[in-house]
Protein backbone atom coordinates (compact mmCIF):
# COMPACT_ATOMS: atom_id res chain seq x y z
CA UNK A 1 79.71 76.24 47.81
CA UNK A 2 77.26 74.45 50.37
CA UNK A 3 79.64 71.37 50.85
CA UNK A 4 82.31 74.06 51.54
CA UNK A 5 80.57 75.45 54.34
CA UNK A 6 79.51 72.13 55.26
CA UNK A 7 83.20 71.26 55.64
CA UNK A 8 84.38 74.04 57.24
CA UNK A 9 81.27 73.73 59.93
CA UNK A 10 82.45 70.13 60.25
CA UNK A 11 85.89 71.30 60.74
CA UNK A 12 84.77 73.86 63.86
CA UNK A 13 82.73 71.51 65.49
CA UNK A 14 85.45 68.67 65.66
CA UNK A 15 88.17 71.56 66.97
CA UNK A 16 85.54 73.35 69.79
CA UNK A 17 84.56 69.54 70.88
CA UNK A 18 89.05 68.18 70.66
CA UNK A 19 89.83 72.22 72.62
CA UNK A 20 86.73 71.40 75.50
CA UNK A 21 87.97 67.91 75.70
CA UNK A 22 91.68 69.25 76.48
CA UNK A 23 90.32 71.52 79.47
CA UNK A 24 88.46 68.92 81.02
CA UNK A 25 91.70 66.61 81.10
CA UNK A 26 93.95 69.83 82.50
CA UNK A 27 91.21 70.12 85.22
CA UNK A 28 90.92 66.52 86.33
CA UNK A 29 94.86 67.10 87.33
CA UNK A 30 94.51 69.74 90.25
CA UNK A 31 97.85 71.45 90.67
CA UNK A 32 98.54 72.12 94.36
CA UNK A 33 101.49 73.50 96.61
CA UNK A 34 102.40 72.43 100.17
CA UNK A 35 104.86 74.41 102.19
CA UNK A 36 106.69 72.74 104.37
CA UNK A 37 107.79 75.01 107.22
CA UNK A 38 111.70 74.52 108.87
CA UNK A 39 112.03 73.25 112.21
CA UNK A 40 115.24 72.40 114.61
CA UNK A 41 116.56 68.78 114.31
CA UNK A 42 115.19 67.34 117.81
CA UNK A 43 118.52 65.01 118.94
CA UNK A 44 117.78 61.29 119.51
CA UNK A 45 119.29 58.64 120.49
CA UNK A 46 120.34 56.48 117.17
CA UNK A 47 119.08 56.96 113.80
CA UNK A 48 116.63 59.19 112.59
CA UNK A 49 113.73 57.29 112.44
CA UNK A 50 112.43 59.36 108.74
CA UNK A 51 115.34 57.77 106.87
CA UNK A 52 115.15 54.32 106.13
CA UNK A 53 117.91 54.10 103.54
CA UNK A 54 120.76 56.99 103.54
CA UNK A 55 122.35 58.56 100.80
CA UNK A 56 124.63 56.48 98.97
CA UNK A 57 128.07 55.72 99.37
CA UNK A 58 129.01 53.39 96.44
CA UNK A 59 127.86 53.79 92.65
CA UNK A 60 125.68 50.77 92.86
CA UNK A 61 121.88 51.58 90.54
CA UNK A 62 119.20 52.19 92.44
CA UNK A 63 116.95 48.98 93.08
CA UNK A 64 113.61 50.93 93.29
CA UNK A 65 112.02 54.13 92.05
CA UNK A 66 109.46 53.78 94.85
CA UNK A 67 105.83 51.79 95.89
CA UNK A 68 103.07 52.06 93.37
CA UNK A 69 102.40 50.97 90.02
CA UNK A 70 103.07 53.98 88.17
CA UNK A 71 105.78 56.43 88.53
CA UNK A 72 104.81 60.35 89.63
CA UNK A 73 107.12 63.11 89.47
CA UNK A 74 106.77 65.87 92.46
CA UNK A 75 108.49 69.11 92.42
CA UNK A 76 110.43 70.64 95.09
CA UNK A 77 111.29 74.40 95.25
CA UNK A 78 113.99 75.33 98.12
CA UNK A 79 113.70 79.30 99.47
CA UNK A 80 115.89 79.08 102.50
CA UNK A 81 120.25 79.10 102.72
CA UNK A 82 120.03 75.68 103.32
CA UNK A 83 121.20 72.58 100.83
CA UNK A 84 118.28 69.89 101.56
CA UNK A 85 118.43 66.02 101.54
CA UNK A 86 115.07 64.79 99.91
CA UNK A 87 113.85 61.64 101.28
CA UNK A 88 110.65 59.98 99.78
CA UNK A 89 109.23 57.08 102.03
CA UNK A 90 112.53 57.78 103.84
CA UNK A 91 114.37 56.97 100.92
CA UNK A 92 117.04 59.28 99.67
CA UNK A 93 116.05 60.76 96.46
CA UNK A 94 118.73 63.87 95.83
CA UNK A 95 119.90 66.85 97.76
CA UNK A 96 118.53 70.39 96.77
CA UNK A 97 120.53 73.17 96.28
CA UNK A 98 119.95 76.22 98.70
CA UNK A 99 117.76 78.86 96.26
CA UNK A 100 117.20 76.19 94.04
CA UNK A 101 113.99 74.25 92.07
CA UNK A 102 114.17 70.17 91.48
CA UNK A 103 111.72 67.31 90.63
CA UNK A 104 112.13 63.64 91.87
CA UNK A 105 110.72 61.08 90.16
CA UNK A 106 108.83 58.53 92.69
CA UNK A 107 106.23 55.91 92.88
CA UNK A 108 102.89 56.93 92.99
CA UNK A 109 102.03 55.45 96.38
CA UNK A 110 104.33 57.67 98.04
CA UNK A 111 103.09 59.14 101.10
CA UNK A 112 105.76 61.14 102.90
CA UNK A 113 108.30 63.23 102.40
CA UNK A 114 111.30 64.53 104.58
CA UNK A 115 113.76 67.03 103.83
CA UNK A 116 116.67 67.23 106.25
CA UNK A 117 119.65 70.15 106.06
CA UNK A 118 123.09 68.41 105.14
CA UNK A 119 123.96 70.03 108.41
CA UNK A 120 121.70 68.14 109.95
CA UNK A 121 120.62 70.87 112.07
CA UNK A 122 116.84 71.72 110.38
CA UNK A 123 114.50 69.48 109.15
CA UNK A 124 111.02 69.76 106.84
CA UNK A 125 108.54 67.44 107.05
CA UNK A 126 104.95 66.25 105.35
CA UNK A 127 102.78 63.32 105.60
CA UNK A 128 99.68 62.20 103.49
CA UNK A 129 101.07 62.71 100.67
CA UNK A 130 99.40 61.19 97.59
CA UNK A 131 100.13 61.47 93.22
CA UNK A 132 96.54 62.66 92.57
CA UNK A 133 97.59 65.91 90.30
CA UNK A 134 100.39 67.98 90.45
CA UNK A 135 102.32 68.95 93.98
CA UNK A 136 104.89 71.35 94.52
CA UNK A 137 106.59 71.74 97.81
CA UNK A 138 107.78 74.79 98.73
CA UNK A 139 110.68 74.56 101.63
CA UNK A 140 110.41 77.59 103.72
């Protein structure tokens, strides 16, 4: 009987010490959301000098996921009428459905991101980004 309850005492301790190891890891990774407020496309002369490389036009693979040594996934949630291209580093990553939710898989030195409308008429933008935790963007 006492090398039951030894065993079962055991058995608690190891759980209590694996359950408080779990919510220290889940707090090291601080979730956070950024909204990114619309504003009118300001016209320039030439390109638009947040995107560095377009969408795509052939079916070619993409040559890079993005800078950094480890890849980072940042979610993007869209609450206006307005389908968004997402550009990471000004690199096109995917367009965003008006109403809609996404993730885009980057490298984790990323450190700005640009939405534009396919209209081009409104455009997001946020700088300093970083992969430390969990980031939504909200698109307002």
């Amino acid at each position: 009987m006492k090398m039951i309850k030894k065993t079962m005492l055991y058995v608690a301790a190891i759980m209590l010490t694996t359950t408080l190891s779990l919510s220290a890891n889940a707090q090291t990774a601080p979730k956070t959301k950024i909204d990114l407020h619309q504003t009118k496309v300001t016209p320039t002369r030439g390109s638009n000098p947040n995107i560095k490389v377009d969408r795509p036009t052939t079916d070619n693979a993409a040559t890079s996921r993005g800078s950094g040594s480890s890849t980072c996934r940042i979610y993007l949630s869209n609450y206006t009428d307005y389908s968004i291209d997402i550009y990471v580093d000004g690199v096109w990553k995917g367009t965003l459905g008006a109403w809609s939710e996404a993730y885009v898989n980057t490298g984790s030195g990323y450190t700005t991101l640009y939405g534009i409308s396919v209209g081009k008429t409104t455009e997001w933008k946020f700088d300093g980004a970083n992969c430390q935790g969990s980031y939504t963007y909200n698109f307002y």
